[in-house]
C-alpha atoms as a PDB file:
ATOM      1  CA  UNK A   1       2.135  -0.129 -15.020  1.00  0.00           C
ATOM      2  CA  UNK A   2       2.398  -1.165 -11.707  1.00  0.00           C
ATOM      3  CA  UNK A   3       3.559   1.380  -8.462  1.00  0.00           C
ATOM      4  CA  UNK A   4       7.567   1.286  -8.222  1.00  0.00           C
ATOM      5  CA  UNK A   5       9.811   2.362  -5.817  1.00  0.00           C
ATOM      6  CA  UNK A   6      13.332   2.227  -6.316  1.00  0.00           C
ATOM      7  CA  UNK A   7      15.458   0.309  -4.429  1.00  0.00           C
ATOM      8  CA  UNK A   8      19.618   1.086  -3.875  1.00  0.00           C
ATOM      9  CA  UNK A   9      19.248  -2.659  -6.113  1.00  0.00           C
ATOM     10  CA  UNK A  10      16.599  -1.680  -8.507  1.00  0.00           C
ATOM     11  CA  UNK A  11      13.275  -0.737  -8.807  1.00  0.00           C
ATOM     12  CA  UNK A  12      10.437  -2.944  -6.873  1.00  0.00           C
ATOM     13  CA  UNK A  13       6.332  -2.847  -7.247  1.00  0.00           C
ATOM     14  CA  UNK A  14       5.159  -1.322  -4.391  1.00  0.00           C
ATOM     15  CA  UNK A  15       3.004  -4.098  -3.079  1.00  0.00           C
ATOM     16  CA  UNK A  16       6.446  -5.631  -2.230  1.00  0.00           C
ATOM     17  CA  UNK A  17       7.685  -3.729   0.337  1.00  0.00           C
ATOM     18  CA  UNK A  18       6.221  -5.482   3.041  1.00  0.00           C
ATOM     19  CA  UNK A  19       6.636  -4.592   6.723  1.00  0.00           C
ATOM     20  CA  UNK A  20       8.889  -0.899   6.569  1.00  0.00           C
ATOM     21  CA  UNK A  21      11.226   1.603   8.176  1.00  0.00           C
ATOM     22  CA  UNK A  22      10.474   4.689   7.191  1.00  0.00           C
ATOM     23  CA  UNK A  23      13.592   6.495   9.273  1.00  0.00           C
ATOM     24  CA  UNK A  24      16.611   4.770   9.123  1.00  0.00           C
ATOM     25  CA  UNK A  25      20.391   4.940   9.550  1.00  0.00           C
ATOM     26  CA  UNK A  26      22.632   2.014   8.490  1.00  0.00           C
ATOM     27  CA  UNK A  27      25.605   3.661   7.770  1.00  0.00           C
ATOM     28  CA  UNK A  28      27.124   7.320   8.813  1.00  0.00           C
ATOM     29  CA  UNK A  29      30.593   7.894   7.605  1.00  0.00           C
ATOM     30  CA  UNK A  30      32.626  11.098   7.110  1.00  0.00           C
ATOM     31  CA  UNK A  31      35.675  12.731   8.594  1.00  0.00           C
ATOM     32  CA  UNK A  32      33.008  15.468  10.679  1.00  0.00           C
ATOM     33  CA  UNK A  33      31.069  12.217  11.620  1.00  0.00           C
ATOM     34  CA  UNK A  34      34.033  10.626  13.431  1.00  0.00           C
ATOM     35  CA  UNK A  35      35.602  13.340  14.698  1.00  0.00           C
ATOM     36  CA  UNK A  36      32.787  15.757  15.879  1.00  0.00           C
ATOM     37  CA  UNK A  37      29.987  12.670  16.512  1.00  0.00           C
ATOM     38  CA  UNK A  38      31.292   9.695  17.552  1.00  0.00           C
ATOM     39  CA  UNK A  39      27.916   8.341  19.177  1.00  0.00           C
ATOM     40  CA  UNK A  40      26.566   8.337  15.460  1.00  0.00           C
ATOM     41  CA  UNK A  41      29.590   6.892  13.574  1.00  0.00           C
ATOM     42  CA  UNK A  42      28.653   4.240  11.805  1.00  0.00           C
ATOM     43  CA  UNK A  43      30.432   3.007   9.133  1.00  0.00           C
ATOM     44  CA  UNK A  44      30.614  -0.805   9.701  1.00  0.00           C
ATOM     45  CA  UNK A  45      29.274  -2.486   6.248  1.00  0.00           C
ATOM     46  CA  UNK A  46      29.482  -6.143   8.217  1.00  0.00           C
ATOM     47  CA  UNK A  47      27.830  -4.412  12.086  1.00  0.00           C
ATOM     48  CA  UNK A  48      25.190  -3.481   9.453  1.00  0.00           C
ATOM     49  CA  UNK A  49      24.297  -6.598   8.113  1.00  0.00           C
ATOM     50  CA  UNK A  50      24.283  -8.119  11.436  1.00  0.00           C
ATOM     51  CA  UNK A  51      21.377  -5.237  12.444  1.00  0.00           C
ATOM     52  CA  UNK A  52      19.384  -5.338   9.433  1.00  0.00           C
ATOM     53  CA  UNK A  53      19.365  -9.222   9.937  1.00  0.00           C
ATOM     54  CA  UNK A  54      17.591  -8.688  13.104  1.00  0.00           C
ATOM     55  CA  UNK A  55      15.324  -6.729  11.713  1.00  0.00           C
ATOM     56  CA  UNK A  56      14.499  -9.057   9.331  1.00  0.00           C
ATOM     57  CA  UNK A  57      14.053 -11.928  11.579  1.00  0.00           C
ATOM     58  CA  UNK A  58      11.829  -9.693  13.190  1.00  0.00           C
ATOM     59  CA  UNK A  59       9.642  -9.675   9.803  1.00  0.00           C
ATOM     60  CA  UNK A  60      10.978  -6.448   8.215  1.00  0.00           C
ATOM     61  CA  UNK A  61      11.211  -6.634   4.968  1.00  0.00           C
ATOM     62  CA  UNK A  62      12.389  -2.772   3.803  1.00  0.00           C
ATOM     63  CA  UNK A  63      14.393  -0.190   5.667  1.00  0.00           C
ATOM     64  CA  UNK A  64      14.530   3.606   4.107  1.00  0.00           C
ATOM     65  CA  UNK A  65      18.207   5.224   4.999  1.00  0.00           C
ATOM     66  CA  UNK A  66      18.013   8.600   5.167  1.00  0.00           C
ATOM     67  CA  UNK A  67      21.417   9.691   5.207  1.00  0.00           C
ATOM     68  CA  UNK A  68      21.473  12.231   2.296  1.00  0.00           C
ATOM     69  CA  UNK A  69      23.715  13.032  -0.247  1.00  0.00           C
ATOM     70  CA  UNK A  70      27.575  14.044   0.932  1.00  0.00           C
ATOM     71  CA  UNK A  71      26.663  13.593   4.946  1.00  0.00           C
ATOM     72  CA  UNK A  72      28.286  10.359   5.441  1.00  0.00           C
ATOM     73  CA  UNK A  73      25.987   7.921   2.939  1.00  0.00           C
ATOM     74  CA  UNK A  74      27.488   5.415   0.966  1.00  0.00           C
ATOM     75  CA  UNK A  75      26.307   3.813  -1.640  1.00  0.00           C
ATOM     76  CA  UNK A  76      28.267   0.560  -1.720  1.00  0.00           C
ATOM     77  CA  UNK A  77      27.603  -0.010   1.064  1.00  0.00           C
ATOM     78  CA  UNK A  78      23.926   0.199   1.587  1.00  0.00           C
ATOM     79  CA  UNK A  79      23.755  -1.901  -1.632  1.00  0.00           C
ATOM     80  CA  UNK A  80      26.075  -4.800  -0.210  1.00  0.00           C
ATOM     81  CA  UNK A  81      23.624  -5.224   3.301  1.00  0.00           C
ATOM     82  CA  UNK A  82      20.916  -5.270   1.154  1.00  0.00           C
ATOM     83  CA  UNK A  83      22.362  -8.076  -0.767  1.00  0.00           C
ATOM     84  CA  UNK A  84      23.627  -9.934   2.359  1.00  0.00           C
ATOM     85  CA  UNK A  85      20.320  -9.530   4.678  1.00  0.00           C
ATOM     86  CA  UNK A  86      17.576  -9.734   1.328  1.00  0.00           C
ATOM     87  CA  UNK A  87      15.936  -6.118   2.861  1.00  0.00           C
ATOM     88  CA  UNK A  88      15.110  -3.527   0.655  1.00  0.00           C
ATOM     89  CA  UNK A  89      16.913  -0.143   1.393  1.00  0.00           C
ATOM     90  CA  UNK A  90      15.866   2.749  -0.187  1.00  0.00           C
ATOM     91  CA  UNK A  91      18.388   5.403  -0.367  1.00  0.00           C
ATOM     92  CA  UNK A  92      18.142   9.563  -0.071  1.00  0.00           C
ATOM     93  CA  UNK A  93      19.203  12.356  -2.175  1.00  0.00           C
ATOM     94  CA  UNK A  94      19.334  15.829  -0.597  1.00  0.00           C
ATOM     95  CA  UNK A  95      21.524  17.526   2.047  1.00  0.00           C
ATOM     96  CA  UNK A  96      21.328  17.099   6.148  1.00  0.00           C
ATOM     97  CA  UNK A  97      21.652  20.003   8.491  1.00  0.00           C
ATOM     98  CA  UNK A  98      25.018  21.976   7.818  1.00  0.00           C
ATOM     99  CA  UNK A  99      26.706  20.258  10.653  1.00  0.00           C
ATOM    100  CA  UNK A 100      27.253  17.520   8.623  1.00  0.00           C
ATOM    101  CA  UNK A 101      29.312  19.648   5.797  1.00  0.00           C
ATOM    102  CA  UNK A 102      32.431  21.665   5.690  1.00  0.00           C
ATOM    103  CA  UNK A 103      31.269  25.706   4.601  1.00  0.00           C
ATOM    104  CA  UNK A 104      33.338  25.379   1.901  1.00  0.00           C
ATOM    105  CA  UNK A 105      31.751  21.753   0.554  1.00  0.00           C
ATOM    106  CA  UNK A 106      30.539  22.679  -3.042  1.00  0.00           C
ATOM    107  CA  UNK A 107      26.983  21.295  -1.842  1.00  0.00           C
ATOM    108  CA  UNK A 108      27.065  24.219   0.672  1.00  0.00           C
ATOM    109  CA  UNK A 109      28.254  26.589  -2.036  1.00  0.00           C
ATOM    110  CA  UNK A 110      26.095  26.036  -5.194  1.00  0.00           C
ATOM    111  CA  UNK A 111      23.000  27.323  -6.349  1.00  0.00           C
ATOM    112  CA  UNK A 112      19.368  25.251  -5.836  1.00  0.00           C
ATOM    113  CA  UNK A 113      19.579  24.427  -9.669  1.00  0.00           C
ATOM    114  CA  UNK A 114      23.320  23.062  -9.945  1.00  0.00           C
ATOM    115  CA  UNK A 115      21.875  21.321  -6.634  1.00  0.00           C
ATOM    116  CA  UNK A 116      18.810  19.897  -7.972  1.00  0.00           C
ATOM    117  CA  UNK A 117      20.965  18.230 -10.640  1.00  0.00           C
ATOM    118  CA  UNK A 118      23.493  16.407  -8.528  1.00  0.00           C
ATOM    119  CA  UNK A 119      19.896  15.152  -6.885  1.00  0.00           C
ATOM    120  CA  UNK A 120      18.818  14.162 -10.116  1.00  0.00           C
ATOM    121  CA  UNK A 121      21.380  12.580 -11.057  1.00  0.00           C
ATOM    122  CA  UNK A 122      21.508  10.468  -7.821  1.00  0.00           C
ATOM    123  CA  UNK A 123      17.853   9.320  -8.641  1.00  0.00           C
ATOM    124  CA  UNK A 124      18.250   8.824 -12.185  1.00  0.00           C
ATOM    125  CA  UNK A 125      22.151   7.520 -12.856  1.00  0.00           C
ATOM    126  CA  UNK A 126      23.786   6.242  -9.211  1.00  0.00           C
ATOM    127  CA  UNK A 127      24.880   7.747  -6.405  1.00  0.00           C
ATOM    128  CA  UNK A 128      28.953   8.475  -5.844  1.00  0.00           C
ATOM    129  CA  UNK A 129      29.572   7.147  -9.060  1.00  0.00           C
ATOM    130  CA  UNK A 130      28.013   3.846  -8.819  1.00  0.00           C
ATOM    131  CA  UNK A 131      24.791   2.338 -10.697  1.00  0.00           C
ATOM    132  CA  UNK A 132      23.181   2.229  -7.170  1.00  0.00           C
ATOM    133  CA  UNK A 133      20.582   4.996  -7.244  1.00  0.00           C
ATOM    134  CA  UNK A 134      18.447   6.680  -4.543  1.00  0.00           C
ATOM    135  CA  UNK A 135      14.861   6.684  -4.114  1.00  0.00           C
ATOM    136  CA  UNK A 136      13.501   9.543  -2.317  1.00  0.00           C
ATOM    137  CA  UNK A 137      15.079  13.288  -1.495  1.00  0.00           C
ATOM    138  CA  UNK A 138      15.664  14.798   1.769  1.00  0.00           C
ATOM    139  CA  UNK A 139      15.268  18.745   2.988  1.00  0.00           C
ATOM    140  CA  UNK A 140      15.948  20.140   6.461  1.00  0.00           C
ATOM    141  CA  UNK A 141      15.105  23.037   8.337  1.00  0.00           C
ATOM    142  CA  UNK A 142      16.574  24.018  11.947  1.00  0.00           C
ATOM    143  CA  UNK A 143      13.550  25.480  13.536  1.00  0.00           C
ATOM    144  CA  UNK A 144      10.697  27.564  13.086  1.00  0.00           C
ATOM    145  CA  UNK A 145      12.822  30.055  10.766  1.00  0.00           C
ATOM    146  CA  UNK A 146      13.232  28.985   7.357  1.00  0.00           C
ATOM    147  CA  UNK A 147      16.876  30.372   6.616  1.00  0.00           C
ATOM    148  CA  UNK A 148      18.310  30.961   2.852  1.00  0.00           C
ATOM    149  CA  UNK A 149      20.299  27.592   2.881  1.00  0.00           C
ATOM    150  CA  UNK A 150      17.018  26.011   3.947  1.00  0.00           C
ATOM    151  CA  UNK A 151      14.622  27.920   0.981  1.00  0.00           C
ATOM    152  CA  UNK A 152      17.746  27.131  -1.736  1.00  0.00           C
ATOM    153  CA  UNK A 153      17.371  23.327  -0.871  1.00  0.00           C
ATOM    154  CA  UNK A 154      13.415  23.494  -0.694  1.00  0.00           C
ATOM    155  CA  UNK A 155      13.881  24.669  -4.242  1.00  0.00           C
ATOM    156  CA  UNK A 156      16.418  22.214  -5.947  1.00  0.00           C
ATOM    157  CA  UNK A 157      14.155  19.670  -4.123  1.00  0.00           C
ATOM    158  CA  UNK A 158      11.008  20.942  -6.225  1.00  0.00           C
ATOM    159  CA  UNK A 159      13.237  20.930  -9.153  1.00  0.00           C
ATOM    160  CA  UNK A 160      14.253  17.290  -8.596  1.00  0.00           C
ATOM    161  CA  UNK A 161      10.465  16.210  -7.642  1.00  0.00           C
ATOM    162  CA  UNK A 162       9.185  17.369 -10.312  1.00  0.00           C
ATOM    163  CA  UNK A 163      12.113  15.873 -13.000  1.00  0.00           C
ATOM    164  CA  UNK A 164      12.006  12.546 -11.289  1.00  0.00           C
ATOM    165  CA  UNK A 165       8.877  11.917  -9.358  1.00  0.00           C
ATOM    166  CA  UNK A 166      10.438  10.947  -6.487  1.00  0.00           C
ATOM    167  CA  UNK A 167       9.124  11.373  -2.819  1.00  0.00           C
ATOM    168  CA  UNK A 168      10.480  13.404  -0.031  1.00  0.00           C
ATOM    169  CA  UNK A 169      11.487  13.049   3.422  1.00  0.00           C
ATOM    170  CA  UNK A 170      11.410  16.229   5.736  1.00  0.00           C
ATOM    171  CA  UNK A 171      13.967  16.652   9.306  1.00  0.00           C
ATOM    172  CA  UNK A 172      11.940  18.535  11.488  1.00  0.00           C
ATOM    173  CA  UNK A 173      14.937  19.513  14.238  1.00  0.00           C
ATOM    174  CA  UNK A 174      13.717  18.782  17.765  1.00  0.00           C
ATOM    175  CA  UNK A 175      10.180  18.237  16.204  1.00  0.00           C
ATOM    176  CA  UNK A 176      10.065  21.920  15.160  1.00  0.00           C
ATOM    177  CA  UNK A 177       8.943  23.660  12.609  1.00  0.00           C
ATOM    178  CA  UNK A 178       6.052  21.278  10.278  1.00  0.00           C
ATOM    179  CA  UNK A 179       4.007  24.252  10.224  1.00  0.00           C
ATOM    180  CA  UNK A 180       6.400  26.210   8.418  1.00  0.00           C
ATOM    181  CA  UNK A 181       7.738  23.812   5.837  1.00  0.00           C
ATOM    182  CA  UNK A 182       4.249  23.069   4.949  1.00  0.00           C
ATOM    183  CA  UNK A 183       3.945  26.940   3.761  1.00  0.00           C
ATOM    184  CA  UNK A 184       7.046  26.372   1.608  1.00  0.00           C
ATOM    185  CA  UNK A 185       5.592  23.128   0.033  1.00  0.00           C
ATOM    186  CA  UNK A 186       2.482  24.924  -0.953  1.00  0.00           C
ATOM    187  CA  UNK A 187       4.848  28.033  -2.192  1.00  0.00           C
ATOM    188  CA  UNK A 188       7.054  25.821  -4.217  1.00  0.00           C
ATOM    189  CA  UNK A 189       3.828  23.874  -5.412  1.00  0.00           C
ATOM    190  CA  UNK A 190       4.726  20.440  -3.957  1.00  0.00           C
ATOM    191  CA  UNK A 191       1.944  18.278  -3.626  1.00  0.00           C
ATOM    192  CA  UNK A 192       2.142  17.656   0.275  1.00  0.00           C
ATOM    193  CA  UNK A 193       0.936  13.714  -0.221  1.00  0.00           C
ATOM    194  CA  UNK A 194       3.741  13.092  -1.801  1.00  0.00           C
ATOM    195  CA  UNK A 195       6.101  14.523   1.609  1.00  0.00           C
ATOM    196  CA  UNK A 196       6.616  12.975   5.328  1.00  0.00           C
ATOM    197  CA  UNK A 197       7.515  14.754   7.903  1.00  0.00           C
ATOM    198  CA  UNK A 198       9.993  13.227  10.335  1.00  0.00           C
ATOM    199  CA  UNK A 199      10.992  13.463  13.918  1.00  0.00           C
ATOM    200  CA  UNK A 200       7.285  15.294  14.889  1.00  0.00           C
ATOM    201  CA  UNK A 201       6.827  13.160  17.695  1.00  0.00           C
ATOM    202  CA  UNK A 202       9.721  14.788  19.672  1.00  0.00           C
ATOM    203  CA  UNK A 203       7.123  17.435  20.049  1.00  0.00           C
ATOM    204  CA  UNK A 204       4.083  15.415  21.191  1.00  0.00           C
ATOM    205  CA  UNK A 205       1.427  18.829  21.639  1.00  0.00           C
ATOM    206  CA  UNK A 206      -2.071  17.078  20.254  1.00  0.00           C
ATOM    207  CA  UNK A 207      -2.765  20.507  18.304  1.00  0.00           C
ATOM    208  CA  UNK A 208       0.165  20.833  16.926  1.00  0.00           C
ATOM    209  CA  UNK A 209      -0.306  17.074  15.046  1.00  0.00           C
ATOM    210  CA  UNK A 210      -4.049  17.590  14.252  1.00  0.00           C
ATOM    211  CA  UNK A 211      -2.656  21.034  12.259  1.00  0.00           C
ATOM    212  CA  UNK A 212      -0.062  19.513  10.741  1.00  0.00           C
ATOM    213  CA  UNK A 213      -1.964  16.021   9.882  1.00  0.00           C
ATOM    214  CA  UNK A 214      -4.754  18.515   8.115  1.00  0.00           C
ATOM    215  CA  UNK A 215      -2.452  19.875   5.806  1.00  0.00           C
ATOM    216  CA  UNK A 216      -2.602  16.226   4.258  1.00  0.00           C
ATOM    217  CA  UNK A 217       0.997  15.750   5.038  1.00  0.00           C
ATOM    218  CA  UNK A 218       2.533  12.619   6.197  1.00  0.00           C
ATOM    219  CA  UNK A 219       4.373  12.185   9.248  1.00  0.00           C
ATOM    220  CA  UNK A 220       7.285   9.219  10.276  1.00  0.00           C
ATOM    221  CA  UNK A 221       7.154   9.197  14.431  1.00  0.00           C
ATOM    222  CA  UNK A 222      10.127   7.509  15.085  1.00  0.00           C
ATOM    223  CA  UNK A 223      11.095   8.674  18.924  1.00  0.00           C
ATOM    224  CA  UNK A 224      10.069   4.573  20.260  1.00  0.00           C
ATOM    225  CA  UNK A 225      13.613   3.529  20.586  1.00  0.00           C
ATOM    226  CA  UNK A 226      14.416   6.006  23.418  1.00  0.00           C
ATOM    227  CA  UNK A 227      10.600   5.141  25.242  1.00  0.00           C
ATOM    228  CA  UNK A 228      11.022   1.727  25.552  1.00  0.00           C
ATOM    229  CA  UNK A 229      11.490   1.655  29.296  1.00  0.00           C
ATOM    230  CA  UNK A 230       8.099   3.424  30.123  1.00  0.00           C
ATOM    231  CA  UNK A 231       4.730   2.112  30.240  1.00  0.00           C
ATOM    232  CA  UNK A 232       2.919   4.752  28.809  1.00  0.00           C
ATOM    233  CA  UNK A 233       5.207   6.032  25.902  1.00  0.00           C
ATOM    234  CA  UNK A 234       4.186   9.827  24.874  1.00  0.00           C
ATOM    235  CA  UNK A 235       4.605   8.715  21.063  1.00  0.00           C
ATOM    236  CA  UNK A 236       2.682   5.571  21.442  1.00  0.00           C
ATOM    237  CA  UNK A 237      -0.087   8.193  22.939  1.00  0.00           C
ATOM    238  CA  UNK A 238       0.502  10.403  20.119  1.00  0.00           C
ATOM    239  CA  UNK A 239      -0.244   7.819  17.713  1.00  0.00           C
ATOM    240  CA  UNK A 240      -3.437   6.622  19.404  1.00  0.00           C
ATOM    241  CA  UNK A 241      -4.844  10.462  19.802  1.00  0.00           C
ATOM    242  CA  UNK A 242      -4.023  10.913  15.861  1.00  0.00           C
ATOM    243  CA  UNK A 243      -5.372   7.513  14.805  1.00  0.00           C
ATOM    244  CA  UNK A 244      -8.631   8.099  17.069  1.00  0.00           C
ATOM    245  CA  UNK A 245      -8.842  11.820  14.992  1.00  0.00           C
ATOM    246  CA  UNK A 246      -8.945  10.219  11.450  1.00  0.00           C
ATOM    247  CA  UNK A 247      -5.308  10.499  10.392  1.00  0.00           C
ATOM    248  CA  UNK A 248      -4.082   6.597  10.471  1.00  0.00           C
ATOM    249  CA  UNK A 249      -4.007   7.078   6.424  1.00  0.00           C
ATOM    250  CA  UNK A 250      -1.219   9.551   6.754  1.00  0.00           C
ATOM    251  CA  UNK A 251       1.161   7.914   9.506  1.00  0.00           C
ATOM    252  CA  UNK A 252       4.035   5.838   9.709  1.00  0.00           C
ATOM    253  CA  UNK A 253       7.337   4.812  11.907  1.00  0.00           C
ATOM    254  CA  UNK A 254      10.662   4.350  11.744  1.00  0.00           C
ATOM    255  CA  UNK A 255      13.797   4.335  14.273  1.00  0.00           C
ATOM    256  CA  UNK A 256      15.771   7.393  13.689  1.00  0.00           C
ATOM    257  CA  UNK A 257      18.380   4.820  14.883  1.00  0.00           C
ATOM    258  CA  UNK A 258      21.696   6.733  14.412  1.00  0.00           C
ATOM    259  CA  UNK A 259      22.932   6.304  17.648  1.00  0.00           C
ATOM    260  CA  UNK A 260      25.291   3.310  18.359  1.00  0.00           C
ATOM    261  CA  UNK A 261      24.036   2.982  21.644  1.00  0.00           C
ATOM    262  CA  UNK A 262      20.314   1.481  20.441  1.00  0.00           C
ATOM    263  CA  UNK A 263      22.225  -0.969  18.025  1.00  0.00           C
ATOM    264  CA  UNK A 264      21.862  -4.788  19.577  1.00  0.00           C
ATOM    265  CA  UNK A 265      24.747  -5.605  17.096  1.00  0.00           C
ATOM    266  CA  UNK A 266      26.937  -2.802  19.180  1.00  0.00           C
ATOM    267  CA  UNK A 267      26.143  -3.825  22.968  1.00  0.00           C
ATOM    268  CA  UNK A 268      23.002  -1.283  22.877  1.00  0.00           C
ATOM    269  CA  UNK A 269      19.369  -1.532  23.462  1.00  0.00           C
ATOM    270  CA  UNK A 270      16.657  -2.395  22.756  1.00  0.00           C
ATOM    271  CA  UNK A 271      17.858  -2.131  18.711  1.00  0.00           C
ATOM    272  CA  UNK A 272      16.266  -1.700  15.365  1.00  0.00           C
ATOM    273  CA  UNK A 273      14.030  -4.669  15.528  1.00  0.00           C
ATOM    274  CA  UNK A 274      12.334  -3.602  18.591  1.00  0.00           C
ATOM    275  CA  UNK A 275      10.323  -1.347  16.567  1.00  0.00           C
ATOM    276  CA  UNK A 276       8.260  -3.986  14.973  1.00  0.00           C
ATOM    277  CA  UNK A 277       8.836  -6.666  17.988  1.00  0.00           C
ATOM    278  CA  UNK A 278       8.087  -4.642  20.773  1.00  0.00           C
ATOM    279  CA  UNK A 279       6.356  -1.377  20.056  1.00  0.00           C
ATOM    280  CA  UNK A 280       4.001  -2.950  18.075  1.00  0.00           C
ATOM    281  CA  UNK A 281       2.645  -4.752  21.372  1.00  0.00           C
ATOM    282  CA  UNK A 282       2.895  -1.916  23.292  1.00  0.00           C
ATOM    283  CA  UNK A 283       0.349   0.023  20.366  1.00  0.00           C
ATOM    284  CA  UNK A 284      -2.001  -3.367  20.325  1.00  0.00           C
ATOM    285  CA  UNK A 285      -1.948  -3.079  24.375  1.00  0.00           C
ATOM    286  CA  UNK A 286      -3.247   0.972  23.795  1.00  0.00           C
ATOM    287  CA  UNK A 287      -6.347  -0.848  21.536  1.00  0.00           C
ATOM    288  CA  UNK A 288      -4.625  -0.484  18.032  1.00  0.00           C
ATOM    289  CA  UNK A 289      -5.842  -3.274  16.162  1.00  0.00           C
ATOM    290  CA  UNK A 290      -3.165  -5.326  13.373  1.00  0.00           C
ATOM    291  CA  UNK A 291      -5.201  -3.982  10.810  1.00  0.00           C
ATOM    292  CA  UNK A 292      -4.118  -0.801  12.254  1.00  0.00           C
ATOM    293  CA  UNK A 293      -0.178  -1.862  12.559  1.00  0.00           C
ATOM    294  CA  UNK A 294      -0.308  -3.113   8.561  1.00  0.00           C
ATOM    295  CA  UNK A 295      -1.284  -0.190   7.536  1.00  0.00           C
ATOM    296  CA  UNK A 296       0.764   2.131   9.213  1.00  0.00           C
ATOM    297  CA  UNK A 297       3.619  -0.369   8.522  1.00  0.00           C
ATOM    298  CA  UNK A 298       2.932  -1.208   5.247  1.00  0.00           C
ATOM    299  CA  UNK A 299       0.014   0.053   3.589  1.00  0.00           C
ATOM    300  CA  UNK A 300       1.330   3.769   4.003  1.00  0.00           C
ATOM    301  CA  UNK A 301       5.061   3.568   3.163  1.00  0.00           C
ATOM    302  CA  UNK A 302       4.125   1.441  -0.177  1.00  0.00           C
ATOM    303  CA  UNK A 303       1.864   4.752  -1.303  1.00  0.00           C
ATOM    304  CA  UNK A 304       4.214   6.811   0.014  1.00  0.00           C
ATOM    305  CA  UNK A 305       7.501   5.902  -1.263  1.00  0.00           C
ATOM    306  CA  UNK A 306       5.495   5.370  -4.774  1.00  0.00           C
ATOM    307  CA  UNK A 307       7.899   7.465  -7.582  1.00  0.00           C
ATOM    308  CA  UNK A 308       5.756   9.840  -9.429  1.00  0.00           C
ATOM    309  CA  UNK A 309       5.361   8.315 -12.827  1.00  0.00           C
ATOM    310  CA  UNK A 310       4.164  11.072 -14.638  1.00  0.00           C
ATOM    311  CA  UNK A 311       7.369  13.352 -13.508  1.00  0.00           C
ATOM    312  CA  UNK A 312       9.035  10.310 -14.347  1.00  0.00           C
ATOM    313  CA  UNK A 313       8.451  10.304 -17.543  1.00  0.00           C
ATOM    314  CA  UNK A 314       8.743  14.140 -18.018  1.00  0.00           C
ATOM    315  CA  UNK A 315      12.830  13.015 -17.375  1.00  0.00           C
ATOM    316  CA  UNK A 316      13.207  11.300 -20.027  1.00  0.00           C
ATOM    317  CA  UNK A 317      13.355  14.612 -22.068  1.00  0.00           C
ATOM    318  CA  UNK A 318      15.576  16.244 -19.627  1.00  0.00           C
END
């Protein structure tokens, strides 16, 4: 049986994913979103497909959205670009930080295994009511303190893992806290191969990345968008240094392109496709070789974003 990831249109072999995004945001759409963040409201289907078709020009072949569950994701959506640009999306179950939810949102409310099962059944049936499923879950911490709503998503996250085999993508706030959610993967007995850390490179200390790259954790660095004016960009650095130190197995990138501002389609700069266009050459001119660039562009994210098929097959009883 070969690798599969699942697609918002269906699962895919691995081996197809081509050039990817781990870190995306293609559309952001709630009442909080446009009324508390308007810099991040994003909830043009067609400004989209314009994007993502830049990105694909570009040579990208697969973009991972990582708008969870109830935070502004939609399902129709992300399904309709795909079908427009021909890029893979994979979509996220999970929650965002609790600025993205009302304190009286049932998500907010419920317990990690009624959670767990509205995750599951995003993977496993369609998210929002539609055959379009997700194909990874999201947690979140704010810090270095791991607070109750954090530990009570940790757990419906292990739940879902383990039911559906799928992976899992961590928001580190500000870069913050790796060290800690590690401690609560091992506690909850989640296998930390199967789990990328995102946003790390906001905090660019070289210890800090060797400890958390030793765990045998993965990490998305996706802070290029906003260093794309400076010669020598801390991340790009970052990268080298943990490349140089053995980890190149264990990284990959993405945009973290929420804001309106880096979209080309909206007036902003330098956009999503810059990633592969332009970082990569500013990466080759640091001595990273394309061997290099494949795999931390594709070789990685096609393990990574591999479902689990033995868990996978444990749902099928469930």
């Amino acid at each position: 049986m070969p690798n599969l990831v699942r697609t918002v249109l269906g699962d895919i072999p691995a081996n197809q994913l081509g050039v990817t995004y781990m870190h995306e945001h293609l559309i952001i759409d709630s009442p909080i979103v446009s009324r508390d963040f308007p810099h991040i409201h994003l909830p043009s289907e067609a400004e989209a497909i314009e994007e993502v078709n830049l990105c694909r020009r570009a040579g990208v072949q697969t973009l991972v959205d990582c708008m969870p569950t109830g935070s502004g994701r939609s399902a129709l959506k992300l399904a309709a670009i795909s079908k427009a640009t021909g890029v893979n999306i994979v979509a996220t179950a999970g929650l965002h930080t609790d600025r993205y939810y009302l304190p009286t949102d049932e998500l907010e409310t419920m317990d990690a295994e009624d959670l767990a099962q509205v995750f599951i059944k995003d993977i496993q049936v369609g998210m929002e009511g539609t055959e379009f499923k997700a194909g990874q879950l999201k947690v979140v911490t704010s810090g270095h303190v791991i607070k109750d709503r954090d530990k009570r998503l940790f757990e419906a996250v292990a739940i879902a893992h383990q039911i559906t085999g799928a992976p899992i993508i961590s928001h580190c706030e500000h870069g913050t806290g790796a060290l800690e959610q590690i401690d609560l993967f091992n506690t909850l007995h989640i296998p930390v191969h199967k789990v990328t850390l995102s946003h790390t490179d906001k905090e660019n200390d070289i210890g800090y990345h060797k400890e958390i790259l030793a765990s045998g954790i993965n990490v998305e660095y996706d802070q290029s968008l906003r260093q794309s004016d400076q010669d020598a960009p801390p991340s790009a650095l970052l990268m080298k240094a943990m490349i140089d130190a053995g980890f190149i197995d264990q990284i990959m990138l993405g945009t973290d392109g929420a804001r309106r501002s880096l979209w080309n389609s909206l007036g902003g700069s330098p956009g999503l496709a810059w990633l592969y266009s332009g970082w990569s050459k500013k990466l080759i001119e640091l001595g990273l070789t394309q061997g290099q660039l494949d795999k931390v562009f594709i070789d990685n994210p096609a393990r990574t974003l591999t479902l689990d098929v033995q868990s996978s097959e444990k749902s099928r009883g469930h």
